[in-house]
C-alpha atoms as a PDB file:
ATOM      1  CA  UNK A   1     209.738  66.203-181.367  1.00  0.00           C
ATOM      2  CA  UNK A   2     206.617  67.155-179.848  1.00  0.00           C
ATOM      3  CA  UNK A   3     203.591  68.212-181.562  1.00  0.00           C
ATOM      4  CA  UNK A   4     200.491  69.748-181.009  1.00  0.00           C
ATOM      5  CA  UNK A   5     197.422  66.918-181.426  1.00  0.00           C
ATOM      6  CA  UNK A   6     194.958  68.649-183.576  1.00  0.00           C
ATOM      7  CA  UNK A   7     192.256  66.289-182.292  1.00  0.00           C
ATOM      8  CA  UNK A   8     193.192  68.295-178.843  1.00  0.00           C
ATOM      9  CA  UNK A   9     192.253  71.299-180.397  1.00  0.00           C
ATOM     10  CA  UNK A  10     188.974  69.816-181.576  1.00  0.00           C
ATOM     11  CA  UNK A  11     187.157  69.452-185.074  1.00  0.00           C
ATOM     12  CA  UNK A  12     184.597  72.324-184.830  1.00  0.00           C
ATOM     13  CA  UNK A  13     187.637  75.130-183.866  1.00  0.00           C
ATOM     14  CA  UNK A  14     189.534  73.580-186.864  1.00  0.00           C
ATOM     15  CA  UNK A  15     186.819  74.015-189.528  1.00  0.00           C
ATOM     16  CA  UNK A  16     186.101  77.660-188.511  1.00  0.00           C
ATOM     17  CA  UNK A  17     189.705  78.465-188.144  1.00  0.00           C
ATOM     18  CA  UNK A  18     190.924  76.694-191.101  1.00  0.00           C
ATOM     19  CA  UNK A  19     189.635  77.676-194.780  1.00  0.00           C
ATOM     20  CA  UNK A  20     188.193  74.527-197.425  1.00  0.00           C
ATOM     21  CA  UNK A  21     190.830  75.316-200.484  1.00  0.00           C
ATOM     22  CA  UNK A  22     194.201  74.329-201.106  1.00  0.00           C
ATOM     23  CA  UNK A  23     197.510  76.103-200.995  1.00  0.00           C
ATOM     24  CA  UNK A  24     200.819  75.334-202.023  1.00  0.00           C
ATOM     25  CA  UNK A  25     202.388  76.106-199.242  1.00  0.00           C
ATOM     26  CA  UNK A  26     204.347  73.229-197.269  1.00  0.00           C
ATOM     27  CA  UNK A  27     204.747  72.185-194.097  1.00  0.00           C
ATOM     28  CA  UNK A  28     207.483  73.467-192.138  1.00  0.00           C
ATOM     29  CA  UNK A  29     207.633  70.057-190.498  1.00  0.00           C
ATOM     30  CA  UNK A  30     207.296  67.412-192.635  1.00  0.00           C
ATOM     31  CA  UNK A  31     207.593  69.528-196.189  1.00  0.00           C
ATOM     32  CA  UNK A  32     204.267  67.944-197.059  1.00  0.00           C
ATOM     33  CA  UNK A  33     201.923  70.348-198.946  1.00  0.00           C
ATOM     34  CA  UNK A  34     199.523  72.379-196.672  1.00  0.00           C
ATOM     35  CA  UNK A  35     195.038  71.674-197.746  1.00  0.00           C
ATOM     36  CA  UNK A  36     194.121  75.141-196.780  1.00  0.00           C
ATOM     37  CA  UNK A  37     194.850  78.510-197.067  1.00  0.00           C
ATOM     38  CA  UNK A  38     195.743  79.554-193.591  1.00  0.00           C
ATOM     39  CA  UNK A  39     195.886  76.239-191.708  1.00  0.00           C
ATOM     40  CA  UNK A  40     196.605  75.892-188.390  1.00  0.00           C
ATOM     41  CA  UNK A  41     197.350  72.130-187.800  1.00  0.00           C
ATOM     42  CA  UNK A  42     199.460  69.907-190.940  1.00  0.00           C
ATOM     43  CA  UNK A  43     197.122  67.389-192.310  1.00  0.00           C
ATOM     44  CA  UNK A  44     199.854  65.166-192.623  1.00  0.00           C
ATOM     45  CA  UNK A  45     202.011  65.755-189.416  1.00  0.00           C
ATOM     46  CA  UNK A  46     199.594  67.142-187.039  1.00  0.00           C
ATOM     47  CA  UNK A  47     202.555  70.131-186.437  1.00  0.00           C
ATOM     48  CA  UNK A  48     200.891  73.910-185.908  1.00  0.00           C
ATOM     49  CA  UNK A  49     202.146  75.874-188.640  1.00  0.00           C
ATOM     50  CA  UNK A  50     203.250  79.621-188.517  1.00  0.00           C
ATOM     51  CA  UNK A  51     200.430  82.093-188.248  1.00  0.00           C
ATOM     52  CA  UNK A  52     199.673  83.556-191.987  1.00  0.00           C
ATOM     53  CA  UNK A  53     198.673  87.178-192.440  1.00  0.00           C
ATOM     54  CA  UNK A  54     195.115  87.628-193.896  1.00  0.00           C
ATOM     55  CA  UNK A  55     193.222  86.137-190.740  1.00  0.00           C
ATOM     56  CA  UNK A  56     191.472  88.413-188.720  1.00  0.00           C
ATOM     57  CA  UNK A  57     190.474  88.771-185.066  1.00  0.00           C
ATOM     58  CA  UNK A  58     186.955  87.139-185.772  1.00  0.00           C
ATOM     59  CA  UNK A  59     188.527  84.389-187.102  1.00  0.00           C
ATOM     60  CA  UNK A  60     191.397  83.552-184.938  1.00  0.00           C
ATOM     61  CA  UNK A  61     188.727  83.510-182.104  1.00  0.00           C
ATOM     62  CA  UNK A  62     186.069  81.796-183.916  1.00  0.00           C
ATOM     63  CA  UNK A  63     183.404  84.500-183.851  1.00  0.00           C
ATOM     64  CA  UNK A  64     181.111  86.143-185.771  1.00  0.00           C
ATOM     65  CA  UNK A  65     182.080  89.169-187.505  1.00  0.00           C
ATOM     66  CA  UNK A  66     179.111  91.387-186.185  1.00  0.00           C
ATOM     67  CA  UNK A  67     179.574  94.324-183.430  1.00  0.00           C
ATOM     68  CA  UNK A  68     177.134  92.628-181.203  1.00  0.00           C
ATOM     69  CA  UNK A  69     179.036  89.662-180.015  1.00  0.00           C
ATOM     70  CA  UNK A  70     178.760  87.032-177.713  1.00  0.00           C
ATOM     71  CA  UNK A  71     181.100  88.164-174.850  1.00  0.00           C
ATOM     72  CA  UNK A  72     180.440  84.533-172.922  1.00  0.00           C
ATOM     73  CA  UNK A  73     181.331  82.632-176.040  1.00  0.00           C
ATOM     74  CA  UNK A  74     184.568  85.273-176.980  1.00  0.00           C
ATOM     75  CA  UNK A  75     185.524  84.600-173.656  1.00  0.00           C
ATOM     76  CA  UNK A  76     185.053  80.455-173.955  1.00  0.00           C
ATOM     77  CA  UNK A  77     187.118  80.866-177.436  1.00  0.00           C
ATOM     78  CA  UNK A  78     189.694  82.543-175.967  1.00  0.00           C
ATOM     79  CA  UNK A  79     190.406  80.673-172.851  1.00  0.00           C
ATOM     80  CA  UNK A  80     189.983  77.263-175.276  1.00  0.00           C
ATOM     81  CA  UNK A  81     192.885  78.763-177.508  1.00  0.00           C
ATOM     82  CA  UNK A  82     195.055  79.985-174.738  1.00  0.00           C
ATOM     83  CA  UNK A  83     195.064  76.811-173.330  1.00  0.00           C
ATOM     84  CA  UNK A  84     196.621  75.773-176.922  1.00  0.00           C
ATOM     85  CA  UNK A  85     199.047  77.878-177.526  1.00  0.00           C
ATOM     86  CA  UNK A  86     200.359  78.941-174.383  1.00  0.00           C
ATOM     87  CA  UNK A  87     204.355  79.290-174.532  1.00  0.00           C
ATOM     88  CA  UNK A  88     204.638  77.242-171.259  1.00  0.00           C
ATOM     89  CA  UNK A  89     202.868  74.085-172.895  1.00  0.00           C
ATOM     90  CA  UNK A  90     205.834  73.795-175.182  1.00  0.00           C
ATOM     91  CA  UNK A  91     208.564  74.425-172.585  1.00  0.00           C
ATOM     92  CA  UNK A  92     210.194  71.326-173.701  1.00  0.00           C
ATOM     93  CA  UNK A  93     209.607  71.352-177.738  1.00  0.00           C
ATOM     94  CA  UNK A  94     211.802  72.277-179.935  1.00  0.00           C
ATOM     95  CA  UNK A  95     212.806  75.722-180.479  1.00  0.00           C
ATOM     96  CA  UNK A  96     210.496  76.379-184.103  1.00  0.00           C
ATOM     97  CA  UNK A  97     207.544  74.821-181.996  1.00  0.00           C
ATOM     98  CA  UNK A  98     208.185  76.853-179.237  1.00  0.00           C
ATOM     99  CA  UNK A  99     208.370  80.335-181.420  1.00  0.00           C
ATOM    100  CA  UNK A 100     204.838  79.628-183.258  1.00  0.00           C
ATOM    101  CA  UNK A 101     203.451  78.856-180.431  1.00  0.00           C
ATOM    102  CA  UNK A 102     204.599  82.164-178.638  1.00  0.00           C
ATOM    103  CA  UNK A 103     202.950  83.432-181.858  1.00  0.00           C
ATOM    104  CA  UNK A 104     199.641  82.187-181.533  1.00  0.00           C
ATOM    105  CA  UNK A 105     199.171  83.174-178.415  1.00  0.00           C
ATOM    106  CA  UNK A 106     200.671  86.590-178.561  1.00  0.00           C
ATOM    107  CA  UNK A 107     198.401  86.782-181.803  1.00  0.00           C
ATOM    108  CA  UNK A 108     195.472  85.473-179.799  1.00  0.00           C
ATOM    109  CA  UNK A 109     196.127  87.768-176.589  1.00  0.00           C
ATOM    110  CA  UNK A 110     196.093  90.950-179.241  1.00  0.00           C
ATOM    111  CA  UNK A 111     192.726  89.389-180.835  1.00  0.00           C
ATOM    112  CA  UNK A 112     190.628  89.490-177.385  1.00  0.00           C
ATOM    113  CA  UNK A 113     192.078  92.237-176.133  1.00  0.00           C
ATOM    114  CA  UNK A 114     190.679  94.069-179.376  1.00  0.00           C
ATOM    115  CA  UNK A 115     187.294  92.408-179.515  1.00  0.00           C
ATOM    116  CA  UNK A 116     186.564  92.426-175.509  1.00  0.00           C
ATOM    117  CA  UNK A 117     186.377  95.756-175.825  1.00  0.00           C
ATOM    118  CA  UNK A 118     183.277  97.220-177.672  1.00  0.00           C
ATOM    119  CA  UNK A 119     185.441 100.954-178.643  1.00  0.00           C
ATOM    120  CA  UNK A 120     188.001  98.937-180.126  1.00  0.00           C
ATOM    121  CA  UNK A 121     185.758  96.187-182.020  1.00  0.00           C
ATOM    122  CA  UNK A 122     184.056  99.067-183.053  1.00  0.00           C
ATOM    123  CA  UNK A 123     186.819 100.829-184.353  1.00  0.00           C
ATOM    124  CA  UNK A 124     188.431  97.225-186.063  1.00  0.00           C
ATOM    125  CA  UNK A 125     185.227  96.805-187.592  1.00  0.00           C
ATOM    126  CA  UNK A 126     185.011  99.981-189.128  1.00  0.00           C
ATOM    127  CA  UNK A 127     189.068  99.277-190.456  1.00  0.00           C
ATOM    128  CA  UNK A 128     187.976  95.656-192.262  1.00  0.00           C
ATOM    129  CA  UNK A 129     184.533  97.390-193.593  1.00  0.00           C
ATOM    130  CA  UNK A 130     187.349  99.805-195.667  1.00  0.00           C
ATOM    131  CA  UNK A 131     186.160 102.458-193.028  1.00  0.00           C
ATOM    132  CA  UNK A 132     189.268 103.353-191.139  1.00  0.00           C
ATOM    133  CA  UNK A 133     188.771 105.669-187.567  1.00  0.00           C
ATOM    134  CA  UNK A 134     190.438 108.804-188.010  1.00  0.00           C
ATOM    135  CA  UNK A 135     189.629 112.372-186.549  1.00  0.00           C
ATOM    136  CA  UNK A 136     189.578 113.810-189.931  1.00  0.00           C
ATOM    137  CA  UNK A 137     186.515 111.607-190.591  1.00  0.00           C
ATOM    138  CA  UNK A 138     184.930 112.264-187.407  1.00  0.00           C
ATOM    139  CA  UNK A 139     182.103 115.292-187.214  1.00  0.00           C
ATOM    140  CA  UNK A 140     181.355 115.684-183.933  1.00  0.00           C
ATOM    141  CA  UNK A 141     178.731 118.292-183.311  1.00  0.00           C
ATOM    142  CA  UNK A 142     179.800 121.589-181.001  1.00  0.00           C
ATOM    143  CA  UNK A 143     176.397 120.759-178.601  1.00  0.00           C
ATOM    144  CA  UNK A 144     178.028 117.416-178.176  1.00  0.00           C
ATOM    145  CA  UNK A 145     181.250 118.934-177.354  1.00  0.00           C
ATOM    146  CA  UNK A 146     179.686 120.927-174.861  1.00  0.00           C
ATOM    147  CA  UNK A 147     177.642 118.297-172.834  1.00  0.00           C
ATOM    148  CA  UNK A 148     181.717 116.853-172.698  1.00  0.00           C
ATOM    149  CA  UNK A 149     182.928 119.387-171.228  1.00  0.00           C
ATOM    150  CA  UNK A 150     180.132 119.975-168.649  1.00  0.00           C
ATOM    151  CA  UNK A 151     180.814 116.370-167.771  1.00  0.00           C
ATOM    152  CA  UNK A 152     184.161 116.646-167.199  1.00  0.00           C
ATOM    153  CA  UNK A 153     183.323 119.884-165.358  1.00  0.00           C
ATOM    154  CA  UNK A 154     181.186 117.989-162.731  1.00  0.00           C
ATOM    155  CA  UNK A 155     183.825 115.039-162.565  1.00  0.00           C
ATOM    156  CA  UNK A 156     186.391 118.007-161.205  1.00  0.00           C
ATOM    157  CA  UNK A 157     183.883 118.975-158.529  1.00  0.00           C
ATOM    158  CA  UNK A 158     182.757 115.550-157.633  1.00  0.00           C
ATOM    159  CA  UNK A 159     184.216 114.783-154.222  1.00  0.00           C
ATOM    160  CA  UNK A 160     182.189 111.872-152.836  1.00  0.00           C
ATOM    161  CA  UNK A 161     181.111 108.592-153.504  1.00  0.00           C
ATOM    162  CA  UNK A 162     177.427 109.633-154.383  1.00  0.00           C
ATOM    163  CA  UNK A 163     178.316 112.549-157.153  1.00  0.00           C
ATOM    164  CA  UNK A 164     180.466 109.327-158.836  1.00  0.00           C
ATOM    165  CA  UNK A 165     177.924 106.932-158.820  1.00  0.00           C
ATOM    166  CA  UNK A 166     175.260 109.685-160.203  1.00  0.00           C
ATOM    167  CA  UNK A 167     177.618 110.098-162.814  1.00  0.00           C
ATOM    168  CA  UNK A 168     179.218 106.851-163.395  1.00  0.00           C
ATOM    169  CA  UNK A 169     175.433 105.580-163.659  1.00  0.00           C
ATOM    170  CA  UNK A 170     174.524 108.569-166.285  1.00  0.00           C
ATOM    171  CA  UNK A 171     177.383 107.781-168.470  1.00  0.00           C
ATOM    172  CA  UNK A 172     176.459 104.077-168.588  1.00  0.00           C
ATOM    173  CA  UNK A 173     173.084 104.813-169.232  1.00  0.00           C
ATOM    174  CA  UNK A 174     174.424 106.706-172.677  1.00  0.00           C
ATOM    175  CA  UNK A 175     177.050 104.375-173.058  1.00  0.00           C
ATOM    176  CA  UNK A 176     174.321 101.716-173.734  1.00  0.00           C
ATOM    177  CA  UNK A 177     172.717 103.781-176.044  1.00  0.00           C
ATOM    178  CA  UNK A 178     175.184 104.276-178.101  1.00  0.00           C
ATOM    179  CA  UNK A 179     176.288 100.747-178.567  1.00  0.00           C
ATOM    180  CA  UNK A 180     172.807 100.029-179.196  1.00  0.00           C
ATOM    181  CA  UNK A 181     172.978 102.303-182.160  1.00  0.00           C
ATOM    182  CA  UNK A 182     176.541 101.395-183.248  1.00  0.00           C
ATOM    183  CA  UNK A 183     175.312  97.906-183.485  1.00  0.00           C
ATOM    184  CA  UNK A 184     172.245  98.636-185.846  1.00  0.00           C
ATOM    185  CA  UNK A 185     174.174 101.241-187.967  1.00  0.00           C
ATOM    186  CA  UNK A 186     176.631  97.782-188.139  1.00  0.00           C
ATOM    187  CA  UNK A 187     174.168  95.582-188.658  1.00  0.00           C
ATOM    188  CA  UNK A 188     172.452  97.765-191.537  1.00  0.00           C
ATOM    189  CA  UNK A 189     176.184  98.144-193.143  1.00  0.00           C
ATOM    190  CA  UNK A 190     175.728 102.293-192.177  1.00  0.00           C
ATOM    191  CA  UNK A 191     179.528 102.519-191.866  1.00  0.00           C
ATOM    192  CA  UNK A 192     179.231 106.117-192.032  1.00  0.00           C
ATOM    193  CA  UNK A 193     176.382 106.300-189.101  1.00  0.00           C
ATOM    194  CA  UNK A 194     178.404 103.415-187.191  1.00  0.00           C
ATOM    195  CA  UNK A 195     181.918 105.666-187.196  1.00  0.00           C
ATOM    196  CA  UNK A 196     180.274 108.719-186.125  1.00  0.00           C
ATOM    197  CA  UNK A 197     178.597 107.064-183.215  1.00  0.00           C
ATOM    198  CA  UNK A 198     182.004 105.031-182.311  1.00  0.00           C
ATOM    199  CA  UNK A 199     183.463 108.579-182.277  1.00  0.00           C
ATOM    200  CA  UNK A 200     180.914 109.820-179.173  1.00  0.00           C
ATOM    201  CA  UNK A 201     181.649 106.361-177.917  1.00  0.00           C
ATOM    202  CA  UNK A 202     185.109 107.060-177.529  1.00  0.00           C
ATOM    203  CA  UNK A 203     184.294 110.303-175.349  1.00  0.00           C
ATOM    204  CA  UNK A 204     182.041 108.350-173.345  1.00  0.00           C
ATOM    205  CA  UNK A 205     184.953 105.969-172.166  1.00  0.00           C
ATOM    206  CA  UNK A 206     186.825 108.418-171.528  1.00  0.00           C
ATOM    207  CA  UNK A 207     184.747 109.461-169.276  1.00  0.00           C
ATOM    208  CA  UNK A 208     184.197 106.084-167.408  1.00  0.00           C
ATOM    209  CA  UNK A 209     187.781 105.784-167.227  1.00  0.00           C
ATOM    210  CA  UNK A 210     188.226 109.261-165.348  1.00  0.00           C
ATOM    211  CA  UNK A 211     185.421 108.482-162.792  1.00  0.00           C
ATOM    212  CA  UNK A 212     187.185 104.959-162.216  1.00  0.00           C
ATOM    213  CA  UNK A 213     190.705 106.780-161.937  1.00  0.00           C
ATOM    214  CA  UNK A 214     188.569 109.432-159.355  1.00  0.00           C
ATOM    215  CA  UNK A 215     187.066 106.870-157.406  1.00  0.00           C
ATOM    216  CA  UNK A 216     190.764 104.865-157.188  1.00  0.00           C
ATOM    217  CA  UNK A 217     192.053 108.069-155.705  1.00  0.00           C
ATOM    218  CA  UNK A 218     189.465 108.736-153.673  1.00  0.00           C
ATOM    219  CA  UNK A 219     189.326 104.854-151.954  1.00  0.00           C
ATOM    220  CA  UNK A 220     185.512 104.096-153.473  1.00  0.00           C
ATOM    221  CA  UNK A 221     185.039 100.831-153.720  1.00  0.00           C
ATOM    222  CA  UNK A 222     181.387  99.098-154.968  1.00  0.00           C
ATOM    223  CA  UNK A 223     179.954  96.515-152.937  1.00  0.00           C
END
């Protein structure tokens, strides 16, 4: 059988990703019991074990659960843990080895894909604070609305590489500002202020997506 060395995986990515108090849950492996609540590695065995529901994205990529993340170290994490679990490691183990491990990194893929983008961390964060995003909960403000729509207004006129940029450039500018605020309204536990400003965020990148679907149709490219 082959296993997955947890000295491989290395000590510092096991004591953040593995919690301090006991289970009694056993090892699929060996049947020996498990010494922490969602473990990743057997103490015993060494065997990765199946991926246990109550971990969250922070914690399967070893970050901090803030809004204002490291995106060099998420990155790191992430690369460090696809490297671990990736299905084609394990071509040759056996077939339960082979299924957690196209867990974990199916789990993993989901995790970075969530946190690399600050909408959607914004959004998850506001789900584990008990804050869920929904429309109903959103108040978006009718000036606000408006400014949209004149936006999208100039988008359908823009016909050259300059207009884009001018505009691309504006709604980064904004952009900025409003993760600025999303991360102190975060970091000052203002779920309320934090959801409402995630909610003009997600207009925003809409936005930036249109001018990079324009510019794609167009043939603009950035040097």
């Amino acid at each position: 059988m082959t296993t997955i060395p947890y000295r491989r995986f290395g000590l510092q990515f096991l004591k953040r990703f593995e919690h301090s108090y006991c289970t009694h849950i056993n090892c699929w492996s060996c049947g020996r019991p498990l010494q922490a609540r969602n473990p990743v590695f057997c103490n015993s065995c060494k065997v990765v074990q199946h991926p246990k529901n109550g971990r969250d994205y922070f914690e399967i990529l070893n970050m901090q659960k803030i809004f204002g993340i490291d995106a060099k170290e998420l990155q790191k994490n992430f690369k460090e843990l696809q490297k671990q679990f990736h299905p084609d490691k394990h071509a040759r183990s056996e077939k339960m080895l082979q299924e957690i491990s196209a867990e974990y990194s199916s789990l993993v893929n989901q995790a970075f894909k969530t946190l690399n983008s600050p909408l959607d961390r914004g959004i998850y964060l506001l789900e584990l604070a008990g804050y869920p995003f929904t429309e109903e909960e959103i108040h978006i403000e009718q000036d606000f609305l408006m400014k949209i729509m004149e936006i999208n207004e100039e988008l359908a006129d823009a016909s050259d590489k300059e207009s884009l940029l001018r505009i691309g450039d504006q709604n980064r500018r904004i952009m900025n500002g409003l993760l600025e605020e999303i991360n102190d309204a975060f970091d000052r536990k203002d779920y309320a202020r934090a959801r409402q400003a995630v909610g003009k965020l997600k207009f925003y990148a809409n936005v930036a997506e249109k001018v990079k679907s324009i510019e794609g149709d167009l043939g603009i490219t950035h040097d």
